[in-house]
N, C-alpha and C. Protein backbone atom coordinates (compact mmCIF):
# COMPACT_ATOMS: atom_id res chain seq x y z
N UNK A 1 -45.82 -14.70 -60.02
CA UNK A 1 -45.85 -16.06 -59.52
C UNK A 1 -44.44 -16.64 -59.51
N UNK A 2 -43.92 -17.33 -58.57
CA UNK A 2 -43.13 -18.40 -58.23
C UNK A 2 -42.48 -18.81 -59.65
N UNK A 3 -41.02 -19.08 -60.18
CA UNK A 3 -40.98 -19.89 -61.42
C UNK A 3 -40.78 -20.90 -61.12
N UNK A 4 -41.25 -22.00 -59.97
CA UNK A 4 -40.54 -23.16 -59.41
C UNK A 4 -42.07 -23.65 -58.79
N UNK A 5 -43.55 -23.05 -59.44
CA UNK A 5 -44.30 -23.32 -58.82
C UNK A 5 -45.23 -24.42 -59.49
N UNK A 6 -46.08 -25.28 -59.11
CA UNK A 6 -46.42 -26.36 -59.83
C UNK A 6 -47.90 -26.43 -59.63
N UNK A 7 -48.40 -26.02 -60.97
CA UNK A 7 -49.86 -25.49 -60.96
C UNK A 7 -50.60 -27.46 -60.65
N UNK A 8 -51.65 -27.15 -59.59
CA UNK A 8 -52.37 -27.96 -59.67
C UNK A 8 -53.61 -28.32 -61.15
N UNK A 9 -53.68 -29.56 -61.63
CA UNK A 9 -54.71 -29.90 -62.75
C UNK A 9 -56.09 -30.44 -62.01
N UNK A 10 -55.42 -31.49 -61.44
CA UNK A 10 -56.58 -32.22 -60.24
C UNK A 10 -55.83 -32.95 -59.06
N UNK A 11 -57.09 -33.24 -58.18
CA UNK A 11 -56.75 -33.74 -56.71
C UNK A 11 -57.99 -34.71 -56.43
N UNK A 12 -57.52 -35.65 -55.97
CA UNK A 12 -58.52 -36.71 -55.40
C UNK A 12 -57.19 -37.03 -54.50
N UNK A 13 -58.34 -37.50 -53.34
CA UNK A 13 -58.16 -37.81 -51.99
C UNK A 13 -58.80 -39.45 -51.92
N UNK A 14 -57.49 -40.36 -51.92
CA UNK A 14 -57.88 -41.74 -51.98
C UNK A 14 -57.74 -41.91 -50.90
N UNK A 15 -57.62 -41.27 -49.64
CA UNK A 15 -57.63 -42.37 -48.40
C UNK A 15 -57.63 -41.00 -46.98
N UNK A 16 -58.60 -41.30 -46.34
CA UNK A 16 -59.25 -40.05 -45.09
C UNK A 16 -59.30 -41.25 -43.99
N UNK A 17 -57.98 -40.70 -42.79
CA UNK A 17 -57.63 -41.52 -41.78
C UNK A 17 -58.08 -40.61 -40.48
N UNK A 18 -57.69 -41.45 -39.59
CA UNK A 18 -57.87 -40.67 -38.15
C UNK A 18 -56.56 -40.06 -37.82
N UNK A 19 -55.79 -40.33 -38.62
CA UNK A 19 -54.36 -38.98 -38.31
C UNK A 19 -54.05 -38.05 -40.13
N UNK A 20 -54.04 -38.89 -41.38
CA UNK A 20 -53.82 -38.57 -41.82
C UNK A 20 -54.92 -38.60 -43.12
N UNK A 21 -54.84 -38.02 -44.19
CA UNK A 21 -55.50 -38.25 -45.75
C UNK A 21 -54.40 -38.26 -46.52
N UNK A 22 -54.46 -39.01 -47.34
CA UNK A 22 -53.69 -38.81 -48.57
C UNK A 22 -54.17 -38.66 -49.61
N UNK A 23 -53.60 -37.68 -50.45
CA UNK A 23 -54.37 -37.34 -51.94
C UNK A 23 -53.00 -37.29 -53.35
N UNK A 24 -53.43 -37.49 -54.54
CA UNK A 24 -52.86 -37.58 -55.54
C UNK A 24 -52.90 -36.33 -56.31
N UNK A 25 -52.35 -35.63 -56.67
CA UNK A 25 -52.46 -34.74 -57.62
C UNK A 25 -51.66 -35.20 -58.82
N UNK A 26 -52.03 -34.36 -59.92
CA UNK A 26 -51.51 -33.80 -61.70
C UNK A 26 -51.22 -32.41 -61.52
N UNK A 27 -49.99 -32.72 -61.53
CA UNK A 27 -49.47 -31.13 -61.62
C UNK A 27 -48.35 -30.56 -62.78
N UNK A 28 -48.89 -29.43 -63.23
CA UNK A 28 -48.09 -29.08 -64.48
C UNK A 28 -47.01 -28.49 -63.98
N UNK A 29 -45.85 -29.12 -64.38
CA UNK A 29 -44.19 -28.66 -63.63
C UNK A 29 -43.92 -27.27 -64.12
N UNK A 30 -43.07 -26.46 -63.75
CA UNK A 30 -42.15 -25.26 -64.61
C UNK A 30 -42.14 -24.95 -65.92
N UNK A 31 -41.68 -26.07 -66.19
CA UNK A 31 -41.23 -26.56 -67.98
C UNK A 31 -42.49 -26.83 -68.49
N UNK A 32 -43.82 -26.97 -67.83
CA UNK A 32 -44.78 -27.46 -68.86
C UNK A 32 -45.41 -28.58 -68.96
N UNK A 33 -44.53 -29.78 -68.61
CA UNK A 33 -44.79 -31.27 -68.90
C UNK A 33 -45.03 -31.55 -67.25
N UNK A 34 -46.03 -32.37 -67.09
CA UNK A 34 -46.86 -33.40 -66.40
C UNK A 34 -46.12 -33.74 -65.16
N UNK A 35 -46.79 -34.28 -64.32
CA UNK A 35 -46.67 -35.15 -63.16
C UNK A 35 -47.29 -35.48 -61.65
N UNK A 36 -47.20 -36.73 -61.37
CA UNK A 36 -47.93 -37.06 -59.70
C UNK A 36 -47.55 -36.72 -58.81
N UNK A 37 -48.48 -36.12 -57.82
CA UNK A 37 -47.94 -35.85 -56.67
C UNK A 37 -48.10 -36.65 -55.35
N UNK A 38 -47.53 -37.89 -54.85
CA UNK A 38 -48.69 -38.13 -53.94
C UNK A 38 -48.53 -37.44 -52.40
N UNK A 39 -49.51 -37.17 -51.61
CA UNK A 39 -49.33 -36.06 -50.88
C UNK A 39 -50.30 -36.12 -49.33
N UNK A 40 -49.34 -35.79 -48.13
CA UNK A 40 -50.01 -36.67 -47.12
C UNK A 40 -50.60 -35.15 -46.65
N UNK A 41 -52.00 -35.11 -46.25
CA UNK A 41 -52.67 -33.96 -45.08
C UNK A 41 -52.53 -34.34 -43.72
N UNK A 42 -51.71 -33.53 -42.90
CA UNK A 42 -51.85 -33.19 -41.49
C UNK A 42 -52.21 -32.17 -41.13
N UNK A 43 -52.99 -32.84 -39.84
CA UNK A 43 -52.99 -31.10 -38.93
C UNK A 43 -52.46 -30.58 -38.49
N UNK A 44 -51.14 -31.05 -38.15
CA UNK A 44 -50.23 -30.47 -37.82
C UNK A 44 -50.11 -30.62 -36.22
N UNK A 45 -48.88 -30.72 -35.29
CA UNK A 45 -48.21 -31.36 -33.77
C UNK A 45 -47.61 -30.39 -33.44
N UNK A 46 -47.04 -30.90 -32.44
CA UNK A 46 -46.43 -30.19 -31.05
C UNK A 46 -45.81 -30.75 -30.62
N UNK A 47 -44.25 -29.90 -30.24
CA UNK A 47 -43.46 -31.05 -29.46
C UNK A 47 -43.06 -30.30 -28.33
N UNK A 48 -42.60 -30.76 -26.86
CA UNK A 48 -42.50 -29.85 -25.41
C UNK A 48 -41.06 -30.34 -25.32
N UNK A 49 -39.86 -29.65 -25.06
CA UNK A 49 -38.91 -29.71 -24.04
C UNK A 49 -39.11 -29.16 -23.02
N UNK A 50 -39.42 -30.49 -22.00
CA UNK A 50 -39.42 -29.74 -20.59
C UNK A 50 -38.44 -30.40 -19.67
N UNK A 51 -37.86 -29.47 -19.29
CA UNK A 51 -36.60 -29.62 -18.43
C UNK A 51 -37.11 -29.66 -16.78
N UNK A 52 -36.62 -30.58 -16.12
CA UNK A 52 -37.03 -30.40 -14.32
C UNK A 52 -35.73 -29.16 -13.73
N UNK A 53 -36.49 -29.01 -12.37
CA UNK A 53 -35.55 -27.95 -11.95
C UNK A 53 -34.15 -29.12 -11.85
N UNK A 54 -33.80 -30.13 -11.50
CA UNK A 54 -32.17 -30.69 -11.85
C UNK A 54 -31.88 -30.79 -12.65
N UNK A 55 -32.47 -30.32 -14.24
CA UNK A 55 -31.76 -30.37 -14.71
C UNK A 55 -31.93 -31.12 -15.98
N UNK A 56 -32.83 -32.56 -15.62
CA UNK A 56 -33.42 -33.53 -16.09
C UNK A 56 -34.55 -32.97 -17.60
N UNK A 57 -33.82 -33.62 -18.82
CA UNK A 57 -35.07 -33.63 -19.69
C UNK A 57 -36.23 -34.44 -19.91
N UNK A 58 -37.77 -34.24 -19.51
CA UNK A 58 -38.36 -35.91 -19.76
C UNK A 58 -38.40 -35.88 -20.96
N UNK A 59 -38.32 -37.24 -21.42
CA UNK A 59 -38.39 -38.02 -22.31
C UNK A 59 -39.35 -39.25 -22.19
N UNK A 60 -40.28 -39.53 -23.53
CA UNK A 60 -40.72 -40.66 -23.48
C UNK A 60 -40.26 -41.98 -24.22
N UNK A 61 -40.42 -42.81 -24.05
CA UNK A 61 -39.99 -43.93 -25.14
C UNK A 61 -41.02 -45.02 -25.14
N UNK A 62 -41.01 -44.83 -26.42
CA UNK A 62 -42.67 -45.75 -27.34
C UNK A 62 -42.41 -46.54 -28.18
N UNK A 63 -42.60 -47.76 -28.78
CA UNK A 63 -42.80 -48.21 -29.87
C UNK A 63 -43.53 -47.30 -30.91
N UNK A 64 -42.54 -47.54 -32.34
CA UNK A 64 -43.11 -46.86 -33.32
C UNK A 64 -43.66 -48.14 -34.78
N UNK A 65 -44.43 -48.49 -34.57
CA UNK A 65 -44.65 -49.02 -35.83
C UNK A 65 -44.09 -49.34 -37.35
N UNK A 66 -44.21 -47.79 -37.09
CA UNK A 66 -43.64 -47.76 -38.93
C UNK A 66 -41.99 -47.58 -38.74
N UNK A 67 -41.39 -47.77 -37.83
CA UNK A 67 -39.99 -48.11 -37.51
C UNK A 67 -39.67 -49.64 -37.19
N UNK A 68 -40.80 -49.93 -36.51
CA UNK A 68 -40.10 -51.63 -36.04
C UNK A 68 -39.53 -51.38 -34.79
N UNK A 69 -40.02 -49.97 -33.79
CA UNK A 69 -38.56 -50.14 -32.97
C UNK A 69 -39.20 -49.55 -31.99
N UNK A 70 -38.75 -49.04 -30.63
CA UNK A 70 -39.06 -48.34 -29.34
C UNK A 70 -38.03 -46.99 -29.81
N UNK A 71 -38.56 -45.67 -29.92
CA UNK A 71 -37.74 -44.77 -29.75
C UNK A 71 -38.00 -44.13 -28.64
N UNK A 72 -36.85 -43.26 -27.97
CA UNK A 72 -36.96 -42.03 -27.39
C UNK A 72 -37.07 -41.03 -28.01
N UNK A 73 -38.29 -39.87 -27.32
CA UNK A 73 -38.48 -38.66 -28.19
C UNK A 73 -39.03 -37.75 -27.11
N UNK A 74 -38.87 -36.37 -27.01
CA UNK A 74 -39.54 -35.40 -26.62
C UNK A 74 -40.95 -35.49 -26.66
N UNK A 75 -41.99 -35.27 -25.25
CA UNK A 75 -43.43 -35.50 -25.61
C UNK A 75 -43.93 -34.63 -26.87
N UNK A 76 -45.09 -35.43 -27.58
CA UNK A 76 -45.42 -34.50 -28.75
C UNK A 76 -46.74 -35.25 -28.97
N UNK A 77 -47.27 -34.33 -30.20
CA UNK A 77 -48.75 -35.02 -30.10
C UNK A 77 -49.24 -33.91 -31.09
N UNK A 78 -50.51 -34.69 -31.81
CA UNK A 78 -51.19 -33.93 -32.87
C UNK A 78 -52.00 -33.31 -32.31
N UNK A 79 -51.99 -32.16 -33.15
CA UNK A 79 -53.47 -30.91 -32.71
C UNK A 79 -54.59 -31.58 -33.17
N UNK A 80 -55.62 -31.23 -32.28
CA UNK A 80 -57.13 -31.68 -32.47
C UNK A 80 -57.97 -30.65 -33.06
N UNK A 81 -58.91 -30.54 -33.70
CA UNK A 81 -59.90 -29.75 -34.76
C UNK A 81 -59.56 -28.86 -34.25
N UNK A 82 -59.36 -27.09 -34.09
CA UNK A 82 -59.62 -26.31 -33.92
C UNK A 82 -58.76 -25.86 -32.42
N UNK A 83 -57.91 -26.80 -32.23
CA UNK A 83 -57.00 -26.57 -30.73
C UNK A 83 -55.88 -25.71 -31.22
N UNK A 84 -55.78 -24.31 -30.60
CA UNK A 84 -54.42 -23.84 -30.30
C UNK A 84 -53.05 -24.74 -29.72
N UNK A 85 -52.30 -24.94 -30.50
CA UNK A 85 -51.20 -25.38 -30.29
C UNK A 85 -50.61 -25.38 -28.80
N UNK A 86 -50.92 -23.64 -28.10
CA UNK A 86 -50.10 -23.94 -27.22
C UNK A 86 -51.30 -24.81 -26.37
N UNK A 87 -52.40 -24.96 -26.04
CA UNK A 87 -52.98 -25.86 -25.51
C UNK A 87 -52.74 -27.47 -25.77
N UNK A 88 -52.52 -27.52 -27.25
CA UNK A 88 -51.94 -29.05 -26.79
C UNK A 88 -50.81 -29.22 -26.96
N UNK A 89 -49.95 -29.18 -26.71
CA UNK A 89 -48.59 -28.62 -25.85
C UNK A 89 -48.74 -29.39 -24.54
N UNK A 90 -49.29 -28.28 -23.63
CA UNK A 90 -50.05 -28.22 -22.11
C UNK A 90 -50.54 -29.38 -22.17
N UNK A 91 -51.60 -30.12 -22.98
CA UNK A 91 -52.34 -31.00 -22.66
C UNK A 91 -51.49 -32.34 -22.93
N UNK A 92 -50.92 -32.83 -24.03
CA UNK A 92 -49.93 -33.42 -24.72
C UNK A 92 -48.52 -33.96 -23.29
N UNK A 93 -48.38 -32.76 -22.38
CA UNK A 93 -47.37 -32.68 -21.84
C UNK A 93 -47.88 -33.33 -20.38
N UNK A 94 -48.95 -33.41 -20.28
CA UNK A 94 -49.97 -33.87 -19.27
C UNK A 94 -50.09 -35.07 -19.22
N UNK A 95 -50.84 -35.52 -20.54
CA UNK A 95 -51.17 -36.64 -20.84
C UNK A 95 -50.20 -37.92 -21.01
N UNK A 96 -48.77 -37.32 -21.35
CA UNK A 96 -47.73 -38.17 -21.66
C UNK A 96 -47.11 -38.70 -20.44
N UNK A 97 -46.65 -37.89 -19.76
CA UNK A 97 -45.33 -37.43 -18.49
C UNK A 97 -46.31 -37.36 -17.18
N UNK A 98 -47.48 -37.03 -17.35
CA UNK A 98 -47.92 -36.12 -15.54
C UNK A 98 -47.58 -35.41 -15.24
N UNK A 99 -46.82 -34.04 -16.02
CA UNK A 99 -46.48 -33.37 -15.19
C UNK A 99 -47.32 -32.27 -16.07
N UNK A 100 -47.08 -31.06 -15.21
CA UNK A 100 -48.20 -29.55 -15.54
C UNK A 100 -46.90 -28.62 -15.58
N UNK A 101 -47.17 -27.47 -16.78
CA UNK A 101 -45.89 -26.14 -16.19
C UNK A 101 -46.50 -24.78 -16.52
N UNK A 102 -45.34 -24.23 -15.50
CA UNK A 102 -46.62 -22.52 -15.42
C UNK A 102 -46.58 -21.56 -16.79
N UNK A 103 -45.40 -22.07 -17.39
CA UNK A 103 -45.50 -21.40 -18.82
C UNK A 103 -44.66 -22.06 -20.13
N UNK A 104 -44.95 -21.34 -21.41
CA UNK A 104 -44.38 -22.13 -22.33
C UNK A 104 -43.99 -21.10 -23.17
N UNK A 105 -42.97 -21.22 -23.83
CA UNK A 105 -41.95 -20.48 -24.83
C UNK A 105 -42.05 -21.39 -25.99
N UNK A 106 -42.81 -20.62 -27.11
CA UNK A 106 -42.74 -21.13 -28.50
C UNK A 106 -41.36 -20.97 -29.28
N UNK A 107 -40.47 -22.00 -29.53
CA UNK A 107 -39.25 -21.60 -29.88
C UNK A 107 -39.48 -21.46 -31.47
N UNK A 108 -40.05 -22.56 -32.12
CA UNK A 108 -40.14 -22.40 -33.87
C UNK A 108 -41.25 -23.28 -34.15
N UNK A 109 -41.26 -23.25 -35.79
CA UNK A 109 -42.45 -24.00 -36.18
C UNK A 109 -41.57 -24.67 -37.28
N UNK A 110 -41.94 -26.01 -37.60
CA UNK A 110 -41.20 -26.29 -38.56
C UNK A 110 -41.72 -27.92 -39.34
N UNK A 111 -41.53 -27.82 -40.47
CA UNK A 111 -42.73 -29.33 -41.52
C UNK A 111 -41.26 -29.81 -41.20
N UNK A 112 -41.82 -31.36 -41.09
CA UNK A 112 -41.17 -32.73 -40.73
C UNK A 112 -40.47 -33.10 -42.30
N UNK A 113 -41.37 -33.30 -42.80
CA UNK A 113 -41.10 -33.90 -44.37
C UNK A 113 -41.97 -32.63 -45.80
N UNK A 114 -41.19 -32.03 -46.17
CA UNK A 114 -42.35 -31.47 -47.02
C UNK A 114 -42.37 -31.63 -48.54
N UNK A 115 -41.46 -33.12 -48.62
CA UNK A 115 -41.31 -33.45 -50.05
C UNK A 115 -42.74 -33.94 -50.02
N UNK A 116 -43.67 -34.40 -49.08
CA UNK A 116 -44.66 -35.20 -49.68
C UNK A 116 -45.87 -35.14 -48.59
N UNK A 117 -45.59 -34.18 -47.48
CA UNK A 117 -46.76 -34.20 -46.01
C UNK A 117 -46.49 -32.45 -45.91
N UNK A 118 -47.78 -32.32 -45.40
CA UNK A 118 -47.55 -30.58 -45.14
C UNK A 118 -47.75 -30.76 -43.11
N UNK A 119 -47.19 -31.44 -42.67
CA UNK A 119 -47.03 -32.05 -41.05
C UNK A 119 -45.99 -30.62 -40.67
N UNK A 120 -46.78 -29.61 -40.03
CA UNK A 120 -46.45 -28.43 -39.04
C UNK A 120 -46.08 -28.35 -37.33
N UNK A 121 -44.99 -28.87 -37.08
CA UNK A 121 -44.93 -29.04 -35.65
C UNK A 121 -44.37 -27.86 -35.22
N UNK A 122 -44.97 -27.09 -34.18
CA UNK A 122 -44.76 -26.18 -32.98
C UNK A 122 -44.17 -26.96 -31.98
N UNK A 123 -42.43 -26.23 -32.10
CA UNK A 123 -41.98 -26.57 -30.54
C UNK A 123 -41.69 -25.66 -29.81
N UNK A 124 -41.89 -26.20 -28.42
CA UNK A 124 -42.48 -25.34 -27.48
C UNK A 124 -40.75 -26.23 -26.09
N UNK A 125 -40.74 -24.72 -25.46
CA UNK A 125 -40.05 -25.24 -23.84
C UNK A 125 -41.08 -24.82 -22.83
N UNK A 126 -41.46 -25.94 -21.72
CA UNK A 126 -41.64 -25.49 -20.66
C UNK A 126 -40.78 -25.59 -19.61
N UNK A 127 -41.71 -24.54 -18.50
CA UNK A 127 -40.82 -23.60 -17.71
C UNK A 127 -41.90 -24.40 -16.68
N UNK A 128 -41.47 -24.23 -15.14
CA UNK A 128 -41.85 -24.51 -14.34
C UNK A 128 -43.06 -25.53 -13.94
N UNK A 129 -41.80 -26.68 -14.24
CA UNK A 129 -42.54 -28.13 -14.10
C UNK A 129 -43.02 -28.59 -12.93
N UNK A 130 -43.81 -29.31 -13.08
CA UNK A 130 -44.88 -29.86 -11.79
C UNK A 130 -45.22 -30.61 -11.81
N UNK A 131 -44.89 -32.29 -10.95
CA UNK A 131 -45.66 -33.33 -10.81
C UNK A 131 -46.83 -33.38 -10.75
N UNK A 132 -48.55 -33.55 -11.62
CA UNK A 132 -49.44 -33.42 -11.34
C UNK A 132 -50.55 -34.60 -10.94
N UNK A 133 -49.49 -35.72 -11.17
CA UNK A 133 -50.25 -37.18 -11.04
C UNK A 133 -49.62 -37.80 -11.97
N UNK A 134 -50.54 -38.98 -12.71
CA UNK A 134 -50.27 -40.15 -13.58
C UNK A 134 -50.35 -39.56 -14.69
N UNK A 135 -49.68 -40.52 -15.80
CA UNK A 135 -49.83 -40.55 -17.07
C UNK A 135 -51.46 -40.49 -17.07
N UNK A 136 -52.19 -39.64 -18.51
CA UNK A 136 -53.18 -40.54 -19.20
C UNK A 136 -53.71 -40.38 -20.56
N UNK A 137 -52.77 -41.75 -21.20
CA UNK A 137 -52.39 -41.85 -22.37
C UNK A 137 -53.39 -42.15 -22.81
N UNK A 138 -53.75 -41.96 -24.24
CA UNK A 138 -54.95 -42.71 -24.97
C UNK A 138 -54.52 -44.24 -24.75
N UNK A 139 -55.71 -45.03 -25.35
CA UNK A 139 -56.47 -46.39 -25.15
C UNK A 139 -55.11 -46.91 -26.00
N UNK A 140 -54.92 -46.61 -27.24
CA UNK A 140 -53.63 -47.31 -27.57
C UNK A 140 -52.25 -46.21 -28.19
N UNK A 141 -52.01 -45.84 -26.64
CA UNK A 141 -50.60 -44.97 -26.46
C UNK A 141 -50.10 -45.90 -25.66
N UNK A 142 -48.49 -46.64 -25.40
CA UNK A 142 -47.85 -47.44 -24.14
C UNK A 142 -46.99 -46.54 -24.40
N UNK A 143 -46.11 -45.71 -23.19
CA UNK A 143 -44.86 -45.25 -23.35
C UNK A 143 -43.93 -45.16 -21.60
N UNK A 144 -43.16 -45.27 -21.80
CA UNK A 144 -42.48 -45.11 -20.50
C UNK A 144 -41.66 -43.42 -20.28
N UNK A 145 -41.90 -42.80 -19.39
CA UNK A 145 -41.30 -41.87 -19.24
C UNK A 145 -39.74 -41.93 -18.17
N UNK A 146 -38.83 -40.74 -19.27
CA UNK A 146 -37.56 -41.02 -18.71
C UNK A 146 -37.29 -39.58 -18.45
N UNK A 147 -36.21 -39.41 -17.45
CA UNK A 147 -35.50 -38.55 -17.45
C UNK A 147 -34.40 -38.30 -17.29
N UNK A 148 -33.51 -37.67 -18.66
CA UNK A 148 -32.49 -37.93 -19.17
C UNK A 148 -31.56 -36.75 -19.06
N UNK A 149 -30.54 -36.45 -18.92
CA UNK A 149 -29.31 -35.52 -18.90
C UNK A 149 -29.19 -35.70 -20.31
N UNK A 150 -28.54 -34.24 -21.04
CA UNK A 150 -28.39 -33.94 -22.30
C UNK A 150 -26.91 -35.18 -22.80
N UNK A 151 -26.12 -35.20 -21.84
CA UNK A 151 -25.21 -35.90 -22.21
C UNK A 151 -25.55 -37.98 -22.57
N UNK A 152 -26.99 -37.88 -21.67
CA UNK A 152 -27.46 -39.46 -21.64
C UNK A 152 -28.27 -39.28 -23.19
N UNK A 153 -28.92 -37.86 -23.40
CA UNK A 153 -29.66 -37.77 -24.94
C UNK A 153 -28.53 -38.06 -26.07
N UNK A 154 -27.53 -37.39 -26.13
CA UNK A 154 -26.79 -37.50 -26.62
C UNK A 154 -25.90 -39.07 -26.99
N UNK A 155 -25.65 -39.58 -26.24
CA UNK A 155 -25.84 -40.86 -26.12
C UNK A 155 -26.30 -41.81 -26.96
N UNK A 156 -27.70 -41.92 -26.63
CA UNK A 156 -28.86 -42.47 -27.38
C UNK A 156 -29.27 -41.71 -28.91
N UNK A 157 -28.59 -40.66 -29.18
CA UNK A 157 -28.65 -39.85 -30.75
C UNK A 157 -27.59 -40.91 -31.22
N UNK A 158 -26.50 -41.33 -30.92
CA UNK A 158 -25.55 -42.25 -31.25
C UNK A 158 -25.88 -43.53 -31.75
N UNK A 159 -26.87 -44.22 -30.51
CA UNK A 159 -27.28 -45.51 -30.87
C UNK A 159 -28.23 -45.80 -31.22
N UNK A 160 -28.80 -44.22 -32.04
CA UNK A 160 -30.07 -44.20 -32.43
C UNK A 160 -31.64 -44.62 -31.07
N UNK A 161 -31.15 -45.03 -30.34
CA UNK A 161 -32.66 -45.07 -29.46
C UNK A 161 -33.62 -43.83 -29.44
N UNK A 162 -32.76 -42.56 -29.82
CA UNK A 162 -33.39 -41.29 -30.13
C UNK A 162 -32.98 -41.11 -31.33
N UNK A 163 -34.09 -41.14 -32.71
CA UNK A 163 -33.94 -41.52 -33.92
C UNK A 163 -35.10 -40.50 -34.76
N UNK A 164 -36.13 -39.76 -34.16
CA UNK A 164 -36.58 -38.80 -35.02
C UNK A 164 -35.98 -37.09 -34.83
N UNK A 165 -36.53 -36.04 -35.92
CA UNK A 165 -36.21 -34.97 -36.11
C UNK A 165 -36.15 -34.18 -35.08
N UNK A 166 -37.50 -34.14 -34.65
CA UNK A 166 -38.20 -33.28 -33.38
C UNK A 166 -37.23 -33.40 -32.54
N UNK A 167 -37.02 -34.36 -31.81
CA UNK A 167 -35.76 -34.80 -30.72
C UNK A 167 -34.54 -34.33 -30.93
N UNK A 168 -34.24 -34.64 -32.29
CA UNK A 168 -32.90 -34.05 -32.42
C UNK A 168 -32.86 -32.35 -32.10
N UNK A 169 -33.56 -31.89 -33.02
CA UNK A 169 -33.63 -30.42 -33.24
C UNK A 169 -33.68 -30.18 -31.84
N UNK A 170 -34.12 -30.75 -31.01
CA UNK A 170 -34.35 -30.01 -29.51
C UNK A 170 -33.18 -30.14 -28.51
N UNK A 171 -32.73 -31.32 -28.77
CA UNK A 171 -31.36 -31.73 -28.06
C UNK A 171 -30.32 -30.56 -28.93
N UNK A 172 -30.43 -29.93 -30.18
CA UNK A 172 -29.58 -29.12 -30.64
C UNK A 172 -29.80 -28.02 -29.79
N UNK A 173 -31.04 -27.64 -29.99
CA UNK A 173 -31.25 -26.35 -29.40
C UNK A 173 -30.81 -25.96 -27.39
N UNK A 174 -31.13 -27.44 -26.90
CA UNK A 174 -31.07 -27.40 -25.39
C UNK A 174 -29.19 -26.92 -25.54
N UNK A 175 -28.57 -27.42 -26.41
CA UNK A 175 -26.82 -27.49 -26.16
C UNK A 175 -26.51 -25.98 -26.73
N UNK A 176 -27.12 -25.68 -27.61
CA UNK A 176 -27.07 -24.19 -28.07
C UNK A 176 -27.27 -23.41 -27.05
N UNK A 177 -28.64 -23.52 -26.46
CA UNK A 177 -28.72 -22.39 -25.45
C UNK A 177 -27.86 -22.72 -23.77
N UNK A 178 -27.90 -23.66 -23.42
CA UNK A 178 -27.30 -24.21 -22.07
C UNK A 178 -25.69 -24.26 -22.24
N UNK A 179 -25.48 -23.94 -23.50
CA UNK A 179 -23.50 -23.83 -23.32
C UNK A 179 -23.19 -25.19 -24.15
């Protein structure tokens, strides 16, 4: 076993949401002696870089709540009971933007926060984008879709208007691979 591993004592689950649960644990540390854990359950998301043939990355920009603010971010979206990732991806990428693509490249998988959420996002590039119609966002999703040149992302990483992980990591990766 692990010497850095932290045996569970007990777990109760004080709060079962429509995105998340949170639960408390007692966990016996390394050394022996005690402590709380508090600890968020996800199912875990998906995030799409999809690039147009010019060139263009879409981007959406939403109000975030628990920020106070409108960010820009790469479309993304939580998996539903029993959905393969790369399907909501596809669907996620639909629902946000309107657009459809003929394939998708899983680049990595990677937890957001794992001091305290076990939140698993699959990011994904699509390839051969396609206007397929309108947005259709859930009942309370508002977002505007943009499309941005890496140098306009870049930009907005500055003045923060693009302010979470997912985004970043992808704007890293688009400059890594594109030169």
């Amino acid at each position: 076993m692990d010497h850095l591993y932290e045996k569970t004592l007990s777990s109760k689950t004080i709060y079962q949401g429509r995105i998340i649960d949170l639960r408390v644990e007692d966990v016996e540390l390394p050394n022996g002696k005690q402590s709380k854990r508090e600890l968020i359950d996800h199912p875990g998301a998906v995030a799409v870089i999809a690039v147009t043939p010019n060139d263009k990355i879409i981007a959406v920009r939403q109000y975030r709540k628990a920020l106070g603010k409108a960010i820009v971010e790469i479309p993304a979206g939580k998996l539903e009971l029993g959905e393969k990732p790369e399907l909501t991806a596809v669907r996620e990428l639909e629902e946000e933007t309107g657009y459809t693509c003929e394939s998708l490249d899983k680049i990595i998988s990677f937890y957001t926060s794992p001091g305290f959420a076990n939140e698993l996002v699959h990011l994904y590039v699509a390839k051969g984008l396609e206007k397929s119609g309108e947005q259709s966002t859930d009942e309370d999703e508002f977002l505007d879709v943009l499309h941005l040149s890496i140098e306009e992302m870049e930009e907005m990483l500055q003045t923060e208007e693009i302010h979470d992980a997912k985004t970043a990591y992808a704007l890293m990766y688009l400059k890594m691979k594109l030169g």
